[in-house]
N, C-alpha and C. Protein backbone atom coordinates (compact mmCIF):
# COMPACT_ATOMS: atom_id res chain seq x y z
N UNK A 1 213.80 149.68 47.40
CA UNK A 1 213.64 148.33 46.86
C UNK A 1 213.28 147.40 48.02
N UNK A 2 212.68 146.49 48.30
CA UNK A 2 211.62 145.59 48.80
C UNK A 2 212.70 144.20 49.53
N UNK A 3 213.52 144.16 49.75
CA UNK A 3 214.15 143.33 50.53
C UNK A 3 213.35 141.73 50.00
N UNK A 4 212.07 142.02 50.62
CA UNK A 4 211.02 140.06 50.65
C UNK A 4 210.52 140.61 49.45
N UNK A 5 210.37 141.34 49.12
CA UNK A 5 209.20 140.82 47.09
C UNK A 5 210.98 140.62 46.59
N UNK A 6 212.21 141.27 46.43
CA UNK A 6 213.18 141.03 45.25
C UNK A 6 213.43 139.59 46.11
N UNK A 7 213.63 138.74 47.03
CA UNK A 7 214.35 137.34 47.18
C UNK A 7 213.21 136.83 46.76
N UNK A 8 211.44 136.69 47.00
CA UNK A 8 210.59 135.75 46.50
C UNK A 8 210.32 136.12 45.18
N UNK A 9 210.71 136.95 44.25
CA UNK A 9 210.41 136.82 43.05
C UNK A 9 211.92 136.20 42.27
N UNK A 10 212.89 136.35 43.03
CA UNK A 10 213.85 135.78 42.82
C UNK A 10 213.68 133.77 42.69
N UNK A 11 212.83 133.75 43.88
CA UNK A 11 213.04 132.01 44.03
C UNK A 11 211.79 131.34 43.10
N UNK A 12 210.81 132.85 42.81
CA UNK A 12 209.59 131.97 41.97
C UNK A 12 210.39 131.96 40.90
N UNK A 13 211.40 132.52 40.39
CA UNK A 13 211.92 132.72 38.46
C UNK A 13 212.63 130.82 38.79
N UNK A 14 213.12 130.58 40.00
CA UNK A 14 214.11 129.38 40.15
C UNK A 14 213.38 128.44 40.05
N UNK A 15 211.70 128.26 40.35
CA UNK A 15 210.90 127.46 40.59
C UNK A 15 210.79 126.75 38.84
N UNK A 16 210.25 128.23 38.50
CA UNK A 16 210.01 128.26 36.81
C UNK A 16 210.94 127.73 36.75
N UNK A 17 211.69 128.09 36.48
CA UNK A 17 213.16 127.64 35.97
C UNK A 17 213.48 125.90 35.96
N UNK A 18 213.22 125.87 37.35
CA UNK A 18 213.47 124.44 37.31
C UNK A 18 212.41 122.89 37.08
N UNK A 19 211.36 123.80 36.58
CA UNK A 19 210.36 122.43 36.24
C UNK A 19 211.14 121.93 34.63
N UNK A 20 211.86 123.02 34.14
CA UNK A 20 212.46 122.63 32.77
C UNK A 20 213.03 121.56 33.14
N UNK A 21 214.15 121.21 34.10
CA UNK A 21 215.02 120.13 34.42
C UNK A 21 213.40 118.91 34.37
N UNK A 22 212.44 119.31 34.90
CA UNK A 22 211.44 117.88 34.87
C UNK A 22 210.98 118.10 33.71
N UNK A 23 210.86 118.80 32.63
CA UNK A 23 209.90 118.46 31.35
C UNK A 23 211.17 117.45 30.64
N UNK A 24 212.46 118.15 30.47
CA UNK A 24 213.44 117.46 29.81
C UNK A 24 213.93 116.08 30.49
N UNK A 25 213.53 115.72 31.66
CA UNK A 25 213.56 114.59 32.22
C UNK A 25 212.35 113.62 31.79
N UNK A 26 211.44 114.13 31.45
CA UNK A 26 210.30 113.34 30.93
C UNK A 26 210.81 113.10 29.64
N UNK A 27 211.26 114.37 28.62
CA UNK A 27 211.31 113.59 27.34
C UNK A 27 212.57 112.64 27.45
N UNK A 28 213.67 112.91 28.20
CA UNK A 28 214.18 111.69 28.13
C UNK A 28 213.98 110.05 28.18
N UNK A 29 212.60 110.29 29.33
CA UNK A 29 212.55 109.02 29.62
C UNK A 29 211.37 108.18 28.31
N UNK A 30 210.76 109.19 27.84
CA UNK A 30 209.70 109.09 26.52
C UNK A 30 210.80 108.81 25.61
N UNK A 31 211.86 109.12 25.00
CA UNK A 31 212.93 109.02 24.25
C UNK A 31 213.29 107.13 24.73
N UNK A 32 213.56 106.73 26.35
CA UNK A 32 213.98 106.06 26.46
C UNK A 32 212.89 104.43 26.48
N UNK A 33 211.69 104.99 26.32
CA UNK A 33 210.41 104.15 26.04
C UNK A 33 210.29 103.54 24.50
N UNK A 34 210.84 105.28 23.63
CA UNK A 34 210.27 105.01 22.33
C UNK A 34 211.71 104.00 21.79
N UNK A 35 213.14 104.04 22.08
CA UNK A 35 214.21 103.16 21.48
C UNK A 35 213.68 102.15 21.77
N UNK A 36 213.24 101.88 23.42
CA UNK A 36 212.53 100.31 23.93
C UNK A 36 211.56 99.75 22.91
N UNK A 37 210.50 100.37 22.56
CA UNK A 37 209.61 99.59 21.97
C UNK A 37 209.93 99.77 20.18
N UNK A 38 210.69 100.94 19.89
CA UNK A 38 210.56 100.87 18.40
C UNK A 38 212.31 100.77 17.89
N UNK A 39 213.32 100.63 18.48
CA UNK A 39 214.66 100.44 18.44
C UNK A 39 214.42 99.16 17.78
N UNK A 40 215.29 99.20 16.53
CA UNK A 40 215.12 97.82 15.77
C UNK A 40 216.79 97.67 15.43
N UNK A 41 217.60 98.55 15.50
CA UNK A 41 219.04 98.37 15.11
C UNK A 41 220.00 98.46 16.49
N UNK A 42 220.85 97.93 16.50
CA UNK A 42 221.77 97.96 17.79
C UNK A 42 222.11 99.48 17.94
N UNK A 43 222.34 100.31 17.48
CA UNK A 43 222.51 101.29 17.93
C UNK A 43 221.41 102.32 18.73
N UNK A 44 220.09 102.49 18.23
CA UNK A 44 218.82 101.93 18.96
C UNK A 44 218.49 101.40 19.78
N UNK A 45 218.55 100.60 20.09
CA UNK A 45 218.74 99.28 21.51
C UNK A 45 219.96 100.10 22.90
N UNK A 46 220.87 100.73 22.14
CA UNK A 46 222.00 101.08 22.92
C UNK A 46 221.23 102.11 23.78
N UNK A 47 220.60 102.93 22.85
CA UNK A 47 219.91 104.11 23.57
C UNK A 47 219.19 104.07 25.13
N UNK A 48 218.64 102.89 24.82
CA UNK A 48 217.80 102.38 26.06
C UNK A 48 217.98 103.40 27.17
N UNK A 49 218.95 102.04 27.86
CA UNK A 49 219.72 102.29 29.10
C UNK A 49 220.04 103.90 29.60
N UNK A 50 220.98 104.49 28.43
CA UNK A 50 221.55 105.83 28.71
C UNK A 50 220.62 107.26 29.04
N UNK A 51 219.68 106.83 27.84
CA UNK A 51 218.54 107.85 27.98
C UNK A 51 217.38 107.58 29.29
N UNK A 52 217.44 106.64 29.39
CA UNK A 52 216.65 106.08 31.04
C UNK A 52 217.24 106.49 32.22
N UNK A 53 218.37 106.06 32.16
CA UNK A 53 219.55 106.92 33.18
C UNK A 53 219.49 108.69 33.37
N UNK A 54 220.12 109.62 31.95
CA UNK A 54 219.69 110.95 31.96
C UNK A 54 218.39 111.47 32.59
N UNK A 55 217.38 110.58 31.80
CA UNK A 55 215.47 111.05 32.55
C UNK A 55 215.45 110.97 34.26
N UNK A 56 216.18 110.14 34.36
CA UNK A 56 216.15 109.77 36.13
C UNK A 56 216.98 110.90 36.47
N UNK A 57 218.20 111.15 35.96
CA UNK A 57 219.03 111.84 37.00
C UNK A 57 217.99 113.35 36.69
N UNK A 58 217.94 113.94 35.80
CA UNK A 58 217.35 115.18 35.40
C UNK A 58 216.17 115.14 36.18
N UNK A 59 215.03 114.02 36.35
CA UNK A 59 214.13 113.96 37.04
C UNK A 59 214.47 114.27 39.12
N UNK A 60 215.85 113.89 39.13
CA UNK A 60 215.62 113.90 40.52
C UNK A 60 216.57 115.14 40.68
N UNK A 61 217.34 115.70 39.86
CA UNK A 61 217.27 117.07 39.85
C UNK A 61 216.96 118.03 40.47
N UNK A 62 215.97 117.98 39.10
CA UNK A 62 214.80 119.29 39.18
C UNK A 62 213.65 118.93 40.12
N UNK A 63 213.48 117.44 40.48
CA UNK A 63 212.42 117.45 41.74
C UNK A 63 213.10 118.42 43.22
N UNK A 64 214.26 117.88 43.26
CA UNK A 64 214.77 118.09 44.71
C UNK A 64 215.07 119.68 44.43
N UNK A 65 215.45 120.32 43.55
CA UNK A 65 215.65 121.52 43.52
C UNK A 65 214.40 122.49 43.45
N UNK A 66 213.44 122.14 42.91
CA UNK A 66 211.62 122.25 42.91
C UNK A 66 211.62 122.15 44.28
N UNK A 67 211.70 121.34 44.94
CA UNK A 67 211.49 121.12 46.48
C UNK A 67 212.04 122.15 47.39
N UNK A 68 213.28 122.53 46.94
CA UNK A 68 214.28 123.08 47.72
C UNK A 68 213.69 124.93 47.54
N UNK A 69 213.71 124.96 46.08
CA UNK A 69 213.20 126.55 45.57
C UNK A 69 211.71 126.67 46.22
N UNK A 70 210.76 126.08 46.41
CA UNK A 70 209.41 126.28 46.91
C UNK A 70 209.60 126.20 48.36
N UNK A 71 210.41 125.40 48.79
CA UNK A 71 210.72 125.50 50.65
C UNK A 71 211.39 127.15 50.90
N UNK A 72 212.05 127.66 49.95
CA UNK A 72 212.93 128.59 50.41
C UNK A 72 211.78 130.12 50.34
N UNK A 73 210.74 130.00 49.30
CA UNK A 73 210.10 130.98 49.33
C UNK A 73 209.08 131.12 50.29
N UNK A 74 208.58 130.14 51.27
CA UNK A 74 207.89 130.18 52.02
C UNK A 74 209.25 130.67 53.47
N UNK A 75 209.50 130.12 53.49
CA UNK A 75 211.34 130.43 54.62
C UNK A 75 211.67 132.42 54.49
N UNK A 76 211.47 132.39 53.25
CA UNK A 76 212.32 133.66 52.86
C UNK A 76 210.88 135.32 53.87
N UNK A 77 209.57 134.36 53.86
CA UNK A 77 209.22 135.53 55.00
C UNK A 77 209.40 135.76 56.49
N UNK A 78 209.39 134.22 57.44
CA UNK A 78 209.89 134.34 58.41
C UNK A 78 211.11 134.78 58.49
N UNK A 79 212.12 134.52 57.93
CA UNK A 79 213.15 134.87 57.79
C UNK A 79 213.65 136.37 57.80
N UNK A 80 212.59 137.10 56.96
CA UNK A 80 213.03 138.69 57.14
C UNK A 80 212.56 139.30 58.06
N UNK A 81 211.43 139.05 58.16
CA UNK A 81 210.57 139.19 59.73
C UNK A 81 211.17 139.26 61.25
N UNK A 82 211.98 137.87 61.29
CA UNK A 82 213.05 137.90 62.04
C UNK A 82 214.11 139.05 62.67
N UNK A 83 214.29 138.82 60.98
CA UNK A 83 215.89 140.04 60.98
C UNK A 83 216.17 140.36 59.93
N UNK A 84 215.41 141.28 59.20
CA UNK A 84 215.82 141.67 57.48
C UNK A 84 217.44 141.94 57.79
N UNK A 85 217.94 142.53 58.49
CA UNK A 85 219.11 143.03 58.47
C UNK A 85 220.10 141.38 58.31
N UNK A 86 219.76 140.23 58.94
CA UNK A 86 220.36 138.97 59.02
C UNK A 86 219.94 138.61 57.85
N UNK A 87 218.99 138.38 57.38
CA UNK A 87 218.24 137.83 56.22
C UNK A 87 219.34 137.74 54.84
N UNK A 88 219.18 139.43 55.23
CA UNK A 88 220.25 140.46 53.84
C UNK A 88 221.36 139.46 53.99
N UNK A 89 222.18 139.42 54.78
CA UNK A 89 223.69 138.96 55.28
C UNK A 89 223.55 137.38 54.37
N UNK A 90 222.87 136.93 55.03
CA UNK A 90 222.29 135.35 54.85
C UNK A 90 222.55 135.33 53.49
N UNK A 91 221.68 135.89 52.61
CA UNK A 91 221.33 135.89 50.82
C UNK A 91 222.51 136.36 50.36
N UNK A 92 223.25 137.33 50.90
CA UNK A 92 223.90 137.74 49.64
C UNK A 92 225.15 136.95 50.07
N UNK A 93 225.42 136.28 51.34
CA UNK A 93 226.62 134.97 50.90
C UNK A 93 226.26 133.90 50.71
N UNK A 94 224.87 133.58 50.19
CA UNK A 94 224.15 132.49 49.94
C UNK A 94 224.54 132.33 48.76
N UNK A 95 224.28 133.79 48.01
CA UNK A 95 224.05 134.06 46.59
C UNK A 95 225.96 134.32 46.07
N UNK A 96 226.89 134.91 46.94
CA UNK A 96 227.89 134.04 46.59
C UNK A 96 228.59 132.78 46.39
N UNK A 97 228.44 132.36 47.37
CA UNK A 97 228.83 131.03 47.30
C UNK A 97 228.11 130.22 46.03
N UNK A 98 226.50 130.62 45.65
CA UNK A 98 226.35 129.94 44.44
C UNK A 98 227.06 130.03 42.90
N UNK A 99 226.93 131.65 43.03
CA UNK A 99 227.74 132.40 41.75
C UNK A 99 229.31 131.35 42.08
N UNK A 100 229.70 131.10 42.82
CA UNK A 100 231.67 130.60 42.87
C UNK A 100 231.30 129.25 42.09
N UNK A 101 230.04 128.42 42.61
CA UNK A 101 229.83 127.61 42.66
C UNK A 101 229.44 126.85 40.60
N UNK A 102 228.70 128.00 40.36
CA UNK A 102 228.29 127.79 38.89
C UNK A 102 229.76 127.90 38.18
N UNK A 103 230.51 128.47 38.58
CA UNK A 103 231.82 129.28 37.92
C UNK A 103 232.76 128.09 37.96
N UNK A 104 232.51 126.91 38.83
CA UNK A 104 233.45 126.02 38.72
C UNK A 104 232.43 125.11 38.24
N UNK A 105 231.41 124.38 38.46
CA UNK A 105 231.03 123.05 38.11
C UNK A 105 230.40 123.44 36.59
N UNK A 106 229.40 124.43 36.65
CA UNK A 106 228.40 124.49 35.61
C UNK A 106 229.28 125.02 33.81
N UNK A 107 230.64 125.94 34.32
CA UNK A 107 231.16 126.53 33.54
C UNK A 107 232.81 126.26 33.26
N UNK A 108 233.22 125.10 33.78
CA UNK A 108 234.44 124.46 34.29
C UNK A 108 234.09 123.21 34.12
N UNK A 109 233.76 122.65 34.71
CA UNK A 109 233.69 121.39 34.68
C UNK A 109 232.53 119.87 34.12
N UNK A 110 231.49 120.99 33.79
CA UNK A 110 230.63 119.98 32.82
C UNK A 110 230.83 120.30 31.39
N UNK A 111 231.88 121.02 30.78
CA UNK A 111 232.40 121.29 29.48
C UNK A 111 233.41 120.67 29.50
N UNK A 112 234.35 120.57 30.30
CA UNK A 112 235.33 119.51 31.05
C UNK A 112 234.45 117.84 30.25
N UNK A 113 233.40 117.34 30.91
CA UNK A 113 232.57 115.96 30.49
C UNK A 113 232.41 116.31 29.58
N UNK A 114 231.71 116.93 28.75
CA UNK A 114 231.51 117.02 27.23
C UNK A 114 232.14 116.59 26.52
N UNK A 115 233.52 117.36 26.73
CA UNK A 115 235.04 117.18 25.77
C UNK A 115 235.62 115.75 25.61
N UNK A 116 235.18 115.01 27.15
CA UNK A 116 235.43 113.81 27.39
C UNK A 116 234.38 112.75 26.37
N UNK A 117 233.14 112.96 26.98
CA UNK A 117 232.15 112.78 25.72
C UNK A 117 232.40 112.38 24.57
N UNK A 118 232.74 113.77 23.87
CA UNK A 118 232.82 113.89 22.80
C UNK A 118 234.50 112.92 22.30
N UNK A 119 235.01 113.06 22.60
CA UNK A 119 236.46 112.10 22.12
C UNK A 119 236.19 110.77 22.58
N UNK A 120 235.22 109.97 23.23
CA UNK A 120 234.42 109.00 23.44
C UNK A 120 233.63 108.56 22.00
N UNK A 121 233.53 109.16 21.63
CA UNK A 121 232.57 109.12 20.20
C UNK A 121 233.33 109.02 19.28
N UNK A 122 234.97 109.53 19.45
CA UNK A 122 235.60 109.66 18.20
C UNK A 122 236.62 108.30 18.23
N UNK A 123 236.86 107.63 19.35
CA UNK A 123 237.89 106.85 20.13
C UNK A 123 236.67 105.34 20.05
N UNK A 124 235.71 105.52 20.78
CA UNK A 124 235.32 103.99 20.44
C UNK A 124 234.02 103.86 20.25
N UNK A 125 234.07 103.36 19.22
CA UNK A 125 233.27 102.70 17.88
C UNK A 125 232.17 101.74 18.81
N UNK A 126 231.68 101.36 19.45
CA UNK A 126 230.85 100.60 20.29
C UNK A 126 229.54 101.40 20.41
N UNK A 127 228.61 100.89 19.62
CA UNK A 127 227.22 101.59 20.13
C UNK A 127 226.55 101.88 21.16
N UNK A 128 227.11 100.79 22.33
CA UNK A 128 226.29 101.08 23.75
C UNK A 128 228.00 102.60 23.97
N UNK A 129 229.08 102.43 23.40
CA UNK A 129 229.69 103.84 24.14
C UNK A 129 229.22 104.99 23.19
N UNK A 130 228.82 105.02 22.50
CA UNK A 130 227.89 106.12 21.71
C UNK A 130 227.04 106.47 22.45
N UNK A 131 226.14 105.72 22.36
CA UNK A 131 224.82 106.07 22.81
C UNK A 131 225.54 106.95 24.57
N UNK A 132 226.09 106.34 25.22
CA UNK A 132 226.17 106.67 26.61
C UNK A 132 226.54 108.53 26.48
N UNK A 133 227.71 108.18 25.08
CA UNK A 133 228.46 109.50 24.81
C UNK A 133 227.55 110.52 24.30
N UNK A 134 226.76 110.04 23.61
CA UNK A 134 225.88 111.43 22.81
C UNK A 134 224.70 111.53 23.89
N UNK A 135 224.48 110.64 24.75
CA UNK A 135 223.19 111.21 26.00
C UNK A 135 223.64 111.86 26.95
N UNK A 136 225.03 111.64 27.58
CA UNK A 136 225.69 112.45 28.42
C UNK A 136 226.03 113.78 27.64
N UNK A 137 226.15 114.00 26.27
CA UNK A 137 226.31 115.50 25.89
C UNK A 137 225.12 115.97 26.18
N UNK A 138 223.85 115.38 25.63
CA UNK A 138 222.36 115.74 25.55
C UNK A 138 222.26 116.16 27.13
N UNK A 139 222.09 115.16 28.13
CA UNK A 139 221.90 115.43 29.12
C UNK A 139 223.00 116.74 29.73
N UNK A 140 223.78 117.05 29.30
CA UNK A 140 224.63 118.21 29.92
C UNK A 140 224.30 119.56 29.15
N UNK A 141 224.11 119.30 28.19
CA UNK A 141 223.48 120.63 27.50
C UNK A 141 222.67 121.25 27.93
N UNK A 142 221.44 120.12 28.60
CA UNK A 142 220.11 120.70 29.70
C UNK A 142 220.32 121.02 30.50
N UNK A 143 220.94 120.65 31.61
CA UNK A 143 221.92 121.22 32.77
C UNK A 143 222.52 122.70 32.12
N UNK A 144 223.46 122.62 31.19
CA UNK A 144 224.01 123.90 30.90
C UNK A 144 222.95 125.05 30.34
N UNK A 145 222.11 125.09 29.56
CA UNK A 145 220.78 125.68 29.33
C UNK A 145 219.68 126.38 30.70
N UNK A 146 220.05 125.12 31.14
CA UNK A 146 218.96 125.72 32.35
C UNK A 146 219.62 126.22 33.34
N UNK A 147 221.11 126.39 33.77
CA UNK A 147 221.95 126.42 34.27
C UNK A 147 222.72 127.75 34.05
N UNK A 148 222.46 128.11 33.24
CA UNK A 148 223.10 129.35 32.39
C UNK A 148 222.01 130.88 32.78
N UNK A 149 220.93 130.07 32.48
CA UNK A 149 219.58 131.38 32.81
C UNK A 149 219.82 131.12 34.02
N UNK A 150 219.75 130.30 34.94
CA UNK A 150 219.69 130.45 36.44
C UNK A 150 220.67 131.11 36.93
N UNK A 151 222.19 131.32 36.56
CA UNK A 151 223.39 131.99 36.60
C UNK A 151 223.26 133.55 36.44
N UNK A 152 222.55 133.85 35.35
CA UNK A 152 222.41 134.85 35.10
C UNK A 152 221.32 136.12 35.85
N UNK A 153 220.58 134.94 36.47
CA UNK A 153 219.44 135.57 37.50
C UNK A 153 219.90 135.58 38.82
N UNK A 154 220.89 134.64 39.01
CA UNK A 154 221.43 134.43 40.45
C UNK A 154 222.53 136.07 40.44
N UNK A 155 223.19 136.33 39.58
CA UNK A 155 223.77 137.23 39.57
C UNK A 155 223.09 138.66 39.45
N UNK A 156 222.53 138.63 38.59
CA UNK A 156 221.00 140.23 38.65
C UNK A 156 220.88 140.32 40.38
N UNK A 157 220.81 139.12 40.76
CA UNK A 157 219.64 139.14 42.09
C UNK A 157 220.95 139.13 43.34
N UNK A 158 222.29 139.04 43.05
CA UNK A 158 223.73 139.01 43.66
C UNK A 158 223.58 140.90 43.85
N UNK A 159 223.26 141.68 42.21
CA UNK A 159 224.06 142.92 42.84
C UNK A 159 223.15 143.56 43.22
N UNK A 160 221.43 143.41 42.91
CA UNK A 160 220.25 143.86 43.84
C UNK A 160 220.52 143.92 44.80
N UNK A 161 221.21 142.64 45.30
CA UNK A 161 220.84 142.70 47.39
C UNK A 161 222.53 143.50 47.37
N UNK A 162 223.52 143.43 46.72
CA UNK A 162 224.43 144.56 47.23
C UNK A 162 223.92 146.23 47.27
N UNK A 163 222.97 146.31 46.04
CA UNK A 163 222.30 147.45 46.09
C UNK A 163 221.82 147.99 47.53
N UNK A 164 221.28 146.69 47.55
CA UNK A 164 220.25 146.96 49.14
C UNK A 164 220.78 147.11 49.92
N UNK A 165 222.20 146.47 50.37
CA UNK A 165 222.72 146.52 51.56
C UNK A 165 223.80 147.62 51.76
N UNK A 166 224.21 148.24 50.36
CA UNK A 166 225.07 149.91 50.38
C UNK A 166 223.51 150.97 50.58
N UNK A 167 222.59 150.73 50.30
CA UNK A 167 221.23 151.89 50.49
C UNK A 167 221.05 151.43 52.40
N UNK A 168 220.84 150.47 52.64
CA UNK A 168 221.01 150.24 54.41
C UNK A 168 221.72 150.82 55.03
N UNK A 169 223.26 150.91 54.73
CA UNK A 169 224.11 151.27 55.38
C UNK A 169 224.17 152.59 54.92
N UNK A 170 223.73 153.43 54.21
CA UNK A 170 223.85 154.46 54.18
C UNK A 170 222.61 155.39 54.76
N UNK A 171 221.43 154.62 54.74
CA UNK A 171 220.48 155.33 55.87
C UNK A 171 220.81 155.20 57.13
N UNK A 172 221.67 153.91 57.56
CA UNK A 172 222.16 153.76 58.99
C UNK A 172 223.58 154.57 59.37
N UNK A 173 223.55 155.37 58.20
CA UNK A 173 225.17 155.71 58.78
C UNK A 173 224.83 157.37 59.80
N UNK A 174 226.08 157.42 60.62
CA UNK A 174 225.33 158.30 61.59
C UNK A 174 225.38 159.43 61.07
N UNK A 175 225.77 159.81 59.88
CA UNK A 175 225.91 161.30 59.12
C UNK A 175 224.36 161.74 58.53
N UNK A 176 223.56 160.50 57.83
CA UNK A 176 222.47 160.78 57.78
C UNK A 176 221.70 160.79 59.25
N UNK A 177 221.88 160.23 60.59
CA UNK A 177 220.71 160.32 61.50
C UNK A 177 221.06 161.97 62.17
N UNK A 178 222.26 162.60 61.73
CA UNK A 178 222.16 164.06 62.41
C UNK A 178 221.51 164.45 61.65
């Protein structure tokens, strides 16, 4: 198995992956255009703000993470070039620390806001706290959606490079070089 094609086909799926955070940041902010100009009831009007807010944060997101996933696949050849053997080391506690990482915020703690959310909706009657409450679910659902496939690839691509690095150590072990 290929050490540089499995991490860059790994970071192109993240690339894909993460223009979703910018399409759903656009319709937010199209969402937050159309209450502006065609919102005729206060609850409508409420939308504004919240859904303008979500489009921005989702927008700067998935830009900076777009940024970050396209920097890393150009990185990820000098990098093995270097020292596949460091490279390996590098990724697969890279790729832990993310897996710990989804396991508390993405799967812990933005269901955690939801819940909050959601008893927000049931507790006060105020249209601008509606609106805030049902865009912060909306907006976390996208996060959790896109967040969920990325979890699931981060982990495929977690026991690949363990693959790789028990097949290393076992061509390097000195029982195979007699």
């Amino acid at each position: 198995m290929d050490l540089l094609k499995l991490a860059t086909d790994w970071a192109k799926a993240e690339v894909f992956s993460t223009k979703f955070f910018i399409l759903f940041a656009f319709a937010f902010l199209i969402a937050s255009i159309g209450f502006w100009q065609l919102g005729k009831t206060e609850i409508a009007r409420a939308y504004i703000m919240p859904t303008l807010v979500a489009g921005i944060l989702l927008l700067i997101i998935g830009s900076g993470l777009l940024y970050t996933n396209i920097q890393r696949v150009s990185q990820f050849e000098k990098e093995y070039h270097a020292n596949a053997e460091t490279f390996l080391d590098s990724e697969i506690s890279r790729s832990e620390a993310t897996l710990k990482e989804y396991r508390t915020i993405v799967f812990k703690v933005i269901p955690i806001i939801i819940i909050v959310a959601a008893l927000l909706i049931i507790f006060l009657s105020t249209p601008t706290w509606r609106a805030i409450s049902i865009t912060t679910i909306a907006m976390l659902i996208v996060i959790l959606l896109v967040d969920g496939t990325a979890h699931s690839r981060i982990e495929a691509y977690y026991k690949k490079l363990k693959l790789v690095e028990v097949n290393t150590a076992n061509i390097n072990s000195p029982a195979v070089k007699n």
